[in-house]
PDB file of N, CA and C in Angstrom:
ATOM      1  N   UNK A   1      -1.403 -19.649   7.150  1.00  0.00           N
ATOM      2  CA  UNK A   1      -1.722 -18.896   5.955  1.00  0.00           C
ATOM      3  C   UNK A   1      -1.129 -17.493   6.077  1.00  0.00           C
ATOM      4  N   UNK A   2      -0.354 -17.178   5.152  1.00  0.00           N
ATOM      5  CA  UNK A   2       0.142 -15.593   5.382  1.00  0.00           C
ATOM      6  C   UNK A   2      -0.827 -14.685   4.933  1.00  0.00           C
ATOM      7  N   UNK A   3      -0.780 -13.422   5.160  1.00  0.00           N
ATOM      8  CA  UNK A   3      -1.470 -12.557   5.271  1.00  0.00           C
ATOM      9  C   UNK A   3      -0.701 -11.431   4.295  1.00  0.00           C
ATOM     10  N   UNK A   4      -1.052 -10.896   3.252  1.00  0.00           N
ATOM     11  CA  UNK A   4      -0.473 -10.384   2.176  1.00  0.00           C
ATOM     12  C   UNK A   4      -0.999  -9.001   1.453  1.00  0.00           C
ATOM     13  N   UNK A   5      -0.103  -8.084   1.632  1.00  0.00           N
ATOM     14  CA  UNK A   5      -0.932  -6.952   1.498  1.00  0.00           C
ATOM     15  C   UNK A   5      -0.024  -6.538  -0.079  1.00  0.00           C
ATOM     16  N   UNK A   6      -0.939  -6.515  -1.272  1.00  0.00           N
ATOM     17  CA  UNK A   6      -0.385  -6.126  -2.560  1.00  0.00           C
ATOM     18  C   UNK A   6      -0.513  -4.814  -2.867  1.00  0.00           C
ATOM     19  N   UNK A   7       0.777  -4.070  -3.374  1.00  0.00           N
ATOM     20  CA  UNK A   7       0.744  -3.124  -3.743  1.00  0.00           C
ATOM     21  C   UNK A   7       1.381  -2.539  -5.460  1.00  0.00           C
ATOM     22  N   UNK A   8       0.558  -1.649  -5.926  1.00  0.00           N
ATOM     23  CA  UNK A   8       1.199  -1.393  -7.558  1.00  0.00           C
ATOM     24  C   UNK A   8       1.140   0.189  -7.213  1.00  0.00           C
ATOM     25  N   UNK A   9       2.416   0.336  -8.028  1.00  0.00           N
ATOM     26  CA  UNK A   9       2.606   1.765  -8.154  1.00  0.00           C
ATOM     27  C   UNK A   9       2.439   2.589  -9.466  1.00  0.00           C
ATOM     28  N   UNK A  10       1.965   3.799  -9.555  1.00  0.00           N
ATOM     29  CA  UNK A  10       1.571   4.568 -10.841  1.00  0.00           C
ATOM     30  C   UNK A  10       2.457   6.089 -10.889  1.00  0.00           C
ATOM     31  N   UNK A  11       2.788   6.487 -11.989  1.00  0.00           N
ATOM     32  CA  UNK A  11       3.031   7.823 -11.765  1.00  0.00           C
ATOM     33  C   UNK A  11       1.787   8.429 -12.473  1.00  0.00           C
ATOM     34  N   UNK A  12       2.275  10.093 -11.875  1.00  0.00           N
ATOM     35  CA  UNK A  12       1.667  11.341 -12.269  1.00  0.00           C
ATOM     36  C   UNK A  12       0.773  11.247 -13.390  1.00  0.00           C
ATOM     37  N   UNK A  13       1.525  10.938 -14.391  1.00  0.00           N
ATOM     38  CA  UNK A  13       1.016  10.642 -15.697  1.00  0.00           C
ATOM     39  C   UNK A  13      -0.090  10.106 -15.954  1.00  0.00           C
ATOM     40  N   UNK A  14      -0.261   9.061 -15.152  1.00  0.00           N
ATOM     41  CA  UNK A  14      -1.211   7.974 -15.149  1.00  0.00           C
ATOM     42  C   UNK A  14      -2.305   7.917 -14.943  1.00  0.00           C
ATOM     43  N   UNK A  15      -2.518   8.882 -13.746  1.00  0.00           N
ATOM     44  CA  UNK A  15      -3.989   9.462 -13.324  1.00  0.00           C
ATOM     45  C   UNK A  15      -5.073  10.073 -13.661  1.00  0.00           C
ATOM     46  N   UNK A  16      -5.809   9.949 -13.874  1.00  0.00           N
ATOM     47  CA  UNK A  16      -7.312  10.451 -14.546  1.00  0.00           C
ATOM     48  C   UNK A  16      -8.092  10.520 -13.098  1.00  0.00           C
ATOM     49  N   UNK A  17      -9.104  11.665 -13.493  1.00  0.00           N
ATOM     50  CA  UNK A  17     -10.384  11.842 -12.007  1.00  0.00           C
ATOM     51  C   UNK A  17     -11.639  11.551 -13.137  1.00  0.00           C
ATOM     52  N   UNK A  18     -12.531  10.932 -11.775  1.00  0.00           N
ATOM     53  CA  UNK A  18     -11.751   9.705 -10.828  1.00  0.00           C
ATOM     54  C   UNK A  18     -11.039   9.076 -11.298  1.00  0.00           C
ATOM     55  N   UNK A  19     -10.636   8.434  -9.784  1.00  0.00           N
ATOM     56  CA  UNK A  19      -9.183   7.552  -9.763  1.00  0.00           C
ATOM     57  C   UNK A  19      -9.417   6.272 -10.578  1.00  0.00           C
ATOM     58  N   UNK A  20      -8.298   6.470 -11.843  1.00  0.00           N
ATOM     59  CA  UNK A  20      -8.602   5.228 -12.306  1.00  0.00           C
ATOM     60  C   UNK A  20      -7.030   5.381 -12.708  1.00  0.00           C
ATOM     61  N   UNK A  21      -6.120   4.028 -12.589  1.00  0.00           N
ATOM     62  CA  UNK A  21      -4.853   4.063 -12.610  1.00  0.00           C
ATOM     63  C   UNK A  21      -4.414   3.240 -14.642  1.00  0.00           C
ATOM     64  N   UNK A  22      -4.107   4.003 -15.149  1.00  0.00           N
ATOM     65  CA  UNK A  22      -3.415   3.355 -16.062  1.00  0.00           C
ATOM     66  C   UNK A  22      -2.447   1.869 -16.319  1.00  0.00           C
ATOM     67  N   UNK A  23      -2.843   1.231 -16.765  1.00  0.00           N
ATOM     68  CA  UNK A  23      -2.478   0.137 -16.717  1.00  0.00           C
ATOM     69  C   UNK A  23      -1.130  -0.218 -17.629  1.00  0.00           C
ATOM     70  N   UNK A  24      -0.038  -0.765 -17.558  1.00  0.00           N
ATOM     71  CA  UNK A  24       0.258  -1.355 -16.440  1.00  0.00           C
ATOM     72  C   UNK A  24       1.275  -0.864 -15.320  1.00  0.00           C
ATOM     73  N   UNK A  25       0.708  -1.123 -14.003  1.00  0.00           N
ATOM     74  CA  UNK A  25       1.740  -0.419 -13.300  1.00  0.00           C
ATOM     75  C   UNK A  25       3.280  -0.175 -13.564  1.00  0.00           C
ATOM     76  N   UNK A  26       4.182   0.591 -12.637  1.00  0.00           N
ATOM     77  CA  UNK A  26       5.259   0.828 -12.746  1.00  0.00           C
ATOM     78  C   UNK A  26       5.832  -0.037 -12.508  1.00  0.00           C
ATOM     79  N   UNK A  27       5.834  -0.534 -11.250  1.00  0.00           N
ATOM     80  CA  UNK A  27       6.020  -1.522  -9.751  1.00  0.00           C
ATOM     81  C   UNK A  27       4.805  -2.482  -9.264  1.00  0.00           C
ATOM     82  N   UNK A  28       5.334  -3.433  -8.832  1.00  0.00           N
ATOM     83  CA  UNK A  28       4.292  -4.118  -8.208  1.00  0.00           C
ATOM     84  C   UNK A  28       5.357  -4.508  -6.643  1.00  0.00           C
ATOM     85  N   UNK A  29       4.831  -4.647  -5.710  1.00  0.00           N
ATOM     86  CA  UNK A  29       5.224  -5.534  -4.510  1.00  0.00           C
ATOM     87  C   UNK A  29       4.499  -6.250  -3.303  1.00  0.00           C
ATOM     88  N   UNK A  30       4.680  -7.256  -2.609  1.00  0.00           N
ATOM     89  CA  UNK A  30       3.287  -8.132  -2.033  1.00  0.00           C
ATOM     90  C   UNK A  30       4.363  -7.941  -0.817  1.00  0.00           C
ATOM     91  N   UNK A  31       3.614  -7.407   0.555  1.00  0.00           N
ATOM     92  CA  UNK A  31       4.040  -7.742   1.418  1.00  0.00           C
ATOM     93  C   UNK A  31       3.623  -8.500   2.674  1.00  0.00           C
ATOM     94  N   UNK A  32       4.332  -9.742   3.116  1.00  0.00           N
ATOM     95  CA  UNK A  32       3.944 -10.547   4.198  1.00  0.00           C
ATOM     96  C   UNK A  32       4.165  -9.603   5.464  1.00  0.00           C
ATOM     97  N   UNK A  33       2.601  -9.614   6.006  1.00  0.00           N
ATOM     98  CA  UNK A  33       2.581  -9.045   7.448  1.00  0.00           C
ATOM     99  C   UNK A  33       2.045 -10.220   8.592  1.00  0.00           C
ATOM    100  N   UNK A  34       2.377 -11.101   8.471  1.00  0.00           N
ATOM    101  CA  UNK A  34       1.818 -12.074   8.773  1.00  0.00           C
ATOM    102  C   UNK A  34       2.432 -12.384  10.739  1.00  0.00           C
ATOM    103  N   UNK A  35       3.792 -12.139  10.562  1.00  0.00           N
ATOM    104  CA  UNK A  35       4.627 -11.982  11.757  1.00  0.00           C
ATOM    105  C   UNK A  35       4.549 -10.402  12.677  1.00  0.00           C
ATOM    106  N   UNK A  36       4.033  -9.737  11.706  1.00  0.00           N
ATOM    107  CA  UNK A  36       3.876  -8.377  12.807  1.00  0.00           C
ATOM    108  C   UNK A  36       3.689  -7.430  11.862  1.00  0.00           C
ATOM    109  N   UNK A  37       4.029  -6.272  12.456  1.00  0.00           N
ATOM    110  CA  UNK A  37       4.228  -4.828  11.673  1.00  0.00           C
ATOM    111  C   UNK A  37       5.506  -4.705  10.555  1.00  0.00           C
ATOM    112  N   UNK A  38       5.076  -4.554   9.189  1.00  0.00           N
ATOM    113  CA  UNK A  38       6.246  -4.757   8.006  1.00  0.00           C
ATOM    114  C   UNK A  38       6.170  -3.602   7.223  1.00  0.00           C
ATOM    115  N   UNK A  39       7.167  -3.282   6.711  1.00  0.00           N
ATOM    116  CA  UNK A  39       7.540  -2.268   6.075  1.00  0.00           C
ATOM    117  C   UNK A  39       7.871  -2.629   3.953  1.00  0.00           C
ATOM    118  N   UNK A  40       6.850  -1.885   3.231  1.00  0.00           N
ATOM    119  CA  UNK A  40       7.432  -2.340   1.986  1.00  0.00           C
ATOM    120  C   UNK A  40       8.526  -1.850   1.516  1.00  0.00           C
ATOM    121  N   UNK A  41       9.232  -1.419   0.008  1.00  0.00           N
ATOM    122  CA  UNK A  41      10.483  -1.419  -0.193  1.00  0.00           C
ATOM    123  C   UNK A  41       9.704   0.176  -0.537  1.00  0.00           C
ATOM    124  N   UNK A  42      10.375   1.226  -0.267  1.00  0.00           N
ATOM    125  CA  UNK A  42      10.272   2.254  -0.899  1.00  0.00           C
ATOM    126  C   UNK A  42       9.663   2.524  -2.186  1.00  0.00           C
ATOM    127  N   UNK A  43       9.174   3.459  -2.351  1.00  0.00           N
ATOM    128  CA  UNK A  43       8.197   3.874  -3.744  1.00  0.00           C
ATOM    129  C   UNK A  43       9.253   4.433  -4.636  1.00  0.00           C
ATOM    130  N   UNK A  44       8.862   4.313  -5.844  1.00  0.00           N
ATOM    131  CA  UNK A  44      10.117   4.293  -7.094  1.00  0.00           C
ATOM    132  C   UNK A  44       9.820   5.720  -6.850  1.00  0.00           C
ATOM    133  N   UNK A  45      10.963   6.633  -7.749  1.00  0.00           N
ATOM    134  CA  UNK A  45      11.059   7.978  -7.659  1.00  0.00           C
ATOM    135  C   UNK A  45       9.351   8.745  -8.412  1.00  0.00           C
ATOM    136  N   UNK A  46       9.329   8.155  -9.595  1.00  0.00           N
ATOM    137  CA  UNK A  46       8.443   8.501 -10.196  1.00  0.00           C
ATOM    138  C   UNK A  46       6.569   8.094  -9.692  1.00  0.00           C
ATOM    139  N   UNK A  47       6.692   7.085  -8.769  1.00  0.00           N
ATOM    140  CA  UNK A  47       5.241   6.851  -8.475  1.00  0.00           C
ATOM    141  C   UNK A  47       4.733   8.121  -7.543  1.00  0.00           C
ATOM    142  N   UNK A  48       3.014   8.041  -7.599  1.00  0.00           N
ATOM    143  CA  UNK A  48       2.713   9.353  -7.505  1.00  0.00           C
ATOM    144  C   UNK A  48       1.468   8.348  -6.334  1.00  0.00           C
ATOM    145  N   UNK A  49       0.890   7.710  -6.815  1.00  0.00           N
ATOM    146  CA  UNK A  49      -0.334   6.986  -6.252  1.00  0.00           C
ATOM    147  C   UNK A  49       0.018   5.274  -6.861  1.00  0.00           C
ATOM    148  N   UNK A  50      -0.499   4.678  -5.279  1.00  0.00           N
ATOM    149  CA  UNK A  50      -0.656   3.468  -5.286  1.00  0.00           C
ATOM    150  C   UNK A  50      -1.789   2.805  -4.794  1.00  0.00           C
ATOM    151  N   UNK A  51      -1.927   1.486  -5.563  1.00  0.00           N
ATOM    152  CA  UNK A  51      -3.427   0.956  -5.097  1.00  0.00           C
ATOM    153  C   UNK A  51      -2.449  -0.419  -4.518  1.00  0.00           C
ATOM    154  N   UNK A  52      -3.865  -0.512  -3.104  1.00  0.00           N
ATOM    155  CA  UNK A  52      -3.263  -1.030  -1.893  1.00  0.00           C
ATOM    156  C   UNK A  52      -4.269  -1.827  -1.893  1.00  0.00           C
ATOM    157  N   UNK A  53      -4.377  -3.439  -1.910  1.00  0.00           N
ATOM    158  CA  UNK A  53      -5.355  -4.525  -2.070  1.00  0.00           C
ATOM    159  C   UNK A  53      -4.833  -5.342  -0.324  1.00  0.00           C
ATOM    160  N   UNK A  54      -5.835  -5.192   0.796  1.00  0.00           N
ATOM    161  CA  UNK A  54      -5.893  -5.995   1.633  1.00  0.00           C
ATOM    162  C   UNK A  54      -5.820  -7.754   1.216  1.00  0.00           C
ATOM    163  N   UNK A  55      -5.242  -8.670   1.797  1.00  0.00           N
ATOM    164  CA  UNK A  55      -5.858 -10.014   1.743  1.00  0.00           C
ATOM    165  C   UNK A  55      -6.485 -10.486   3.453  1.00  0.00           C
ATOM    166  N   UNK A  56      -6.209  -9.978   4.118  1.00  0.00           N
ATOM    167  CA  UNK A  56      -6.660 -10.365   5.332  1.00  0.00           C
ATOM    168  C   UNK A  56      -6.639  -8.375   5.795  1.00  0.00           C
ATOM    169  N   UNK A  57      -7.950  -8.108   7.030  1.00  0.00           N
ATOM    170  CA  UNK A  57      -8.254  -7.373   8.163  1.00  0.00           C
ATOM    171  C   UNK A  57      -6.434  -6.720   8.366  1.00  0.00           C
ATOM    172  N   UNK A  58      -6.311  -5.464   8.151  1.00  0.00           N
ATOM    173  CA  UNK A  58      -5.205  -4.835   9.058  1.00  0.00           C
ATOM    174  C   UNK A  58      -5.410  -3.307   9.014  1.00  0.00           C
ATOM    175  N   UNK A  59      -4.233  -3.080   9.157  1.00  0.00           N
ATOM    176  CA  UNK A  59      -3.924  -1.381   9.568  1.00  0.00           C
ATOM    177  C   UNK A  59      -2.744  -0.747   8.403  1.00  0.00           C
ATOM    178  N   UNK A  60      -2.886   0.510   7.936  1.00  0.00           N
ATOM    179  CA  UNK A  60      -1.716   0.678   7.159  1.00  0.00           C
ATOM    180  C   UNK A  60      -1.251   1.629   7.830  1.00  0.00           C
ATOM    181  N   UNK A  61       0.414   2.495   7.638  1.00  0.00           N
ATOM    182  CA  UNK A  61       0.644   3.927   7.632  1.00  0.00           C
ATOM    183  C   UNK A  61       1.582   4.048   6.853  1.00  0.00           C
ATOM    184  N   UNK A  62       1.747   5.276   5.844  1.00  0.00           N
ATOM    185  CA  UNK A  62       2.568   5.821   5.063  1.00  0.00           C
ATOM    186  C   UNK A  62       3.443   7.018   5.750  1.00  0.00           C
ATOM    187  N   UNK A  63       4.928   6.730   4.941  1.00  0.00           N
ATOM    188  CA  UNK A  63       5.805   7.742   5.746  1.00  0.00           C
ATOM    189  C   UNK A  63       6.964   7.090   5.249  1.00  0.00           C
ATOM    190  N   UNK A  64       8.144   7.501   5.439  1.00  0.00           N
ATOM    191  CA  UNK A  64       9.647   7.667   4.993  1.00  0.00           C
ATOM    192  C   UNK A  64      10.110   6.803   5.746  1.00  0.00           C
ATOM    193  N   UNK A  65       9.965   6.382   7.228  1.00  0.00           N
ATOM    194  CA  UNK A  65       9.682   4.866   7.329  1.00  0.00           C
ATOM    195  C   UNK A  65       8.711   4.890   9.129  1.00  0.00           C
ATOM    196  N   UNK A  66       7.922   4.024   8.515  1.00  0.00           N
ATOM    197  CA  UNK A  66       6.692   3.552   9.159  1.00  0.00           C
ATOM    198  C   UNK A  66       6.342   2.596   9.549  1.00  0.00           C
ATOM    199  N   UNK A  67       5.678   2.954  10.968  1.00  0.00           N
ATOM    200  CA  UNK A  67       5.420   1.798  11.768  1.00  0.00           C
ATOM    201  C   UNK A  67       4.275   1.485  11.991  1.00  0.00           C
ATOM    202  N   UNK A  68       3.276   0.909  11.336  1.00  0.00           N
ATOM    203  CA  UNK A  68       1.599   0.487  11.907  1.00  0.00           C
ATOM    204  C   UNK A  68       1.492  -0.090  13.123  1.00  0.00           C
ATOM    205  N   UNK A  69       0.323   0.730  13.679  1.00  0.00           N
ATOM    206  CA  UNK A  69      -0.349   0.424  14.830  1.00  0.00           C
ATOM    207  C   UNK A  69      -1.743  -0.119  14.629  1.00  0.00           C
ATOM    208  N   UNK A  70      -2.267  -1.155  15.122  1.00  0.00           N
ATOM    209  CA  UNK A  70      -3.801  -1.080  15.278  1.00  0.00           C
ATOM    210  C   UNK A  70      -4.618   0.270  14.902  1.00  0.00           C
ATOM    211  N   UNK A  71      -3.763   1.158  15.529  1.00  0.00           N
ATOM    212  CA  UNK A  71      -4.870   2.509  16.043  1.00  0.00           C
ATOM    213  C   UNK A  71      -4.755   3.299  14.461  1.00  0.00           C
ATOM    214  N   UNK A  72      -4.103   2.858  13.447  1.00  0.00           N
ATOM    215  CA  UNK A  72      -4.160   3.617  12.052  1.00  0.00           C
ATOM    216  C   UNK A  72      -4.980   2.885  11.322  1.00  0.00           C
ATOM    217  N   UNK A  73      -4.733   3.575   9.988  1.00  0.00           N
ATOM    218  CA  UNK A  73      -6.148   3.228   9.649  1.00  0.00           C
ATOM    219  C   UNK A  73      -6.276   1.977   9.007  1.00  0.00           C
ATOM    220  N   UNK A  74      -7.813   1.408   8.677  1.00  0.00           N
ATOM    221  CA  UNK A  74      -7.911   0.153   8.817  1.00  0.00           C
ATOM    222  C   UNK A  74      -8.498  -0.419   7.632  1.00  0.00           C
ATOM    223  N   UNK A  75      -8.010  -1.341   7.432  1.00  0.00           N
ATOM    224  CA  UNK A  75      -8.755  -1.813   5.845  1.00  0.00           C
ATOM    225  C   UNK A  75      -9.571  -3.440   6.162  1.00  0.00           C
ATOM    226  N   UNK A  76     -10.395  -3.945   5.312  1.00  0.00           N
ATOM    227  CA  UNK A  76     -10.935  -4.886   5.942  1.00  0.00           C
ATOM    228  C   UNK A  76     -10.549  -6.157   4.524  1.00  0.00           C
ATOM    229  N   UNK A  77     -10.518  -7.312   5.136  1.00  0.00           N
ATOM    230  CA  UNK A  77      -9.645  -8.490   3.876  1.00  0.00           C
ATOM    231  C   UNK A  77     -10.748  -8.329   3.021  1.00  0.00           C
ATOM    232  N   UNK A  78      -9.787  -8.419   1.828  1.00  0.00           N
ATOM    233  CA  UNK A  78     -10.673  -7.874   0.577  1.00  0.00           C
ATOM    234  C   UNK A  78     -10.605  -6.388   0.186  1.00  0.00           C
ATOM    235  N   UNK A  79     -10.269  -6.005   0.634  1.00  0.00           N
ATOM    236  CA  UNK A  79     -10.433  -4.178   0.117  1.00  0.00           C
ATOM    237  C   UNK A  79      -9.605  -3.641  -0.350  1.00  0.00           C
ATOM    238  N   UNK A  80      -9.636  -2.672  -1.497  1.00  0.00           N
ATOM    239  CA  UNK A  80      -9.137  -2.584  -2.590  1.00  0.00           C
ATOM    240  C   UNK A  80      -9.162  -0.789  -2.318  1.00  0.00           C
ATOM    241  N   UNK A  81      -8.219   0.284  -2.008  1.00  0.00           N
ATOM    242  CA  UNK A  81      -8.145   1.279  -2.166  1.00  0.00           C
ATOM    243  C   UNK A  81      -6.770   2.052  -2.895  1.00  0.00           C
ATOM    244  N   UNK A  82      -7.136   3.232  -3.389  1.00  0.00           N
ATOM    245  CA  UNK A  82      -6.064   4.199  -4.216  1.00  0.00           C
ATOM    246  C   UNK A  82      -5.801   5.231  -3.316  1.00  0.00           C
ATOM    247  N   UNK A  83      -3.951   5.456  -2.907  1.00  0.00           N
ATOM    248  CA  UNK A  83      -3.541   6.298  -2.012  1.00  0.00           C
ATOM    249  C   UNK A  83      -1.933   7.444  -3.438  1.00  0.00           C
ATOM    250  N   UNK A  84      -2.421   8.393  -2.927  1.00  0.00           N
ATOM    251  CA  UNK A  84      -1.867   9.540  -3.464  1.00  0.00           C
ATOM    252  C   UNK A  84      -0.832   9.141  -2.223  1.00  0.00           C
ATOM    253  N   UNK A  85       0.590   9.203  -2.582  1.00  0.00           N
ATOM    254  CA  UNK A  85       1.722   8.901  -2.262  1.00  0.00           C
ATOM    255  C   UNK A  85       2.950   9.771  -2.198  1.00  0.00           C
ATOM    256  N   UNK A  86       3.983   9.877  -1.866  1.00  0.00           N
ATOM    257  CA  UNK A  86       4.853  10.515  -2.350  1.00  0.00           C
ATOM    258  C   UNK A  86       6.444   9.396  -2.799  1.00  0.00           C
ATOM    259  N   UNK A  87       7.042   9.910  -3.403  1.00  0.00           N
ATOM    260  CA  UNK A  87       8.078   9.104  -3.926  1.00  0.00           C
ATOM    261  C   UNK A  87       9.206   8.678  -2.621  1.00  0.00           C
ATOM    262  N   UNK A  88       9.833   7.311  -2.552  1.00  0.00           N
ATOM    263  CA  UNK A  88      10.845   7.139  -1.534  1.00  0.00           C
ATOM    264  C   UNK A  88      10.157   6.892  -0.146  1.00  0.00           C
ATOM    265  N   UNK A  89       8.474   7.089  -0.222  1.00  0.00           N
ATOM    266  CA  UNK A  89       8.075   6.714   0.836  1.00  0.00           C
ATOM    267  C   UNK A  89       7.788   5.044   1.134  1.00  0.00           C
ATOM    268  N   UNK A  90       7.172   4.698   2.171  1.00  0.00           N
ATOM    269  CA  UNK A  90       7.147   3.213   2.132  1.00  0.00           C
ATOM    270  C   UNK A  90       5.663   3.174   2.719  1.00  0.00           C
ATOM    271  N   UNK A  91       4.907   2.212   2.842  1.00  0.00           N
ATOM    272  CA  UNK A  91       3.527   1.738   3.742  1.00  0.00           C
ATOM    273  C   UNK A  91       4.133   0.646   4.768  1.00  0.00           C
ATOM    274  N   UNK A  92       3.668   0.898   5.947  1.00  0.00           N
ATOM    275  CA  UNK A  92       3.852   0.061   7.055  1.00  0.00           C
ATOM    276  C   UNK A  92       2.549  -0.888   6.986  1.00  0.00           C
ATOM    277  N   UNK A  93       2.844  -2.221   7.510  1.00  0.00           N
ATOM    278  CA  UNK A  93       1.232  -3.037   7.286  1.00  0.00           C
ATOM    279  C   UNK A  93       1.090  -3.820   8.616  1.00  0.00           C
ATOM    280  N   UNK A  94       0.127  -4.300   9.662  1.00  0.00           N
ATOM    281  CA  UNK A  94       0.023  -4.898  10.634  1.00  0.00           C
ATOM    282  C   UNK A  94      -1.336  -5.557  10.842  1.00  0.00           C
ATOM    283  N   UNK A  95      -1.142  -7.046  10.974  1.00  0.00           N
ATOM    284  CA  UNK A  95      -2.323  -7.393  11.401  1.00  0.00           C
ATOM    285  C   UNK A  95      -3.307  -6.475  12.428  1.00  0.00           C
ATOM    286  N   UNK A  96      -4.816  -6.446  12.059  1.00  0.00           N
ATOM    287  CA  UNK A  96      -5.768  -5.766  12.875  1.00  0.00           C
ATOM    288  C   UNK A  96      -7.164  -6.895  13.363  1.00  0.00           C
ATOM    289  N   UNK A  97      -7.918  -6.385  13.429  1.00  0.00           N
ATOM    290  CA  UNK A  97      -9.095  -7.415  14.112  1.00  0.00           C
ATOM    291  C   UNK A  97     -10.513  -6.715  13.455  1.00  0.00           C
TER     292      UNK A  97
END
């Protein structure tokens, strides 16, 4: 069974406090971390914040390019969070426990 971490991207525009993302995203992309530590495709110029839906227990890190460790931070399968982003960056994803 792969292990699939979904991500949608929003711009600036989009945002209201609280975080509630305008619908419909910019971008969407699903990434298999199933083989190790994976890297998604870069964030479009314009996304500002993305919501990051676990399907299985892992680790994320954001950065220009990124490598997850166990030791970052951790989301549990099922969990559904909104990350303020910057553009051209990517999320690293790795199975956790």
């Amino acid at each position: 069974m792969a292990n699939n971490l979904y991500i949608s991207e929003y711009t600036q525009n989009q945002i209201d406090l609280p975080v509630v993302a305008a619908e419909p995203a910019t971008a969407n992309q699903k990434v298999d971390f199933t083989a190790g530590a994976t890297q998604s495709s870069a964030f479009r110029n314009d996304t500002r914040l993305v919501r990051i839906h676990a399907e299985a227990i892992c680790s994320i890190l954001f950065g220009t390019n990124p490598t997850a460790s166990a030791a970052n931070a951790r989301l549990v399968a099922g969990q559904t969070e909104y990350f303020k982003v910057f553009p051209g960056h990517k999320v690293s994803v790795i199975t956790n426990t």
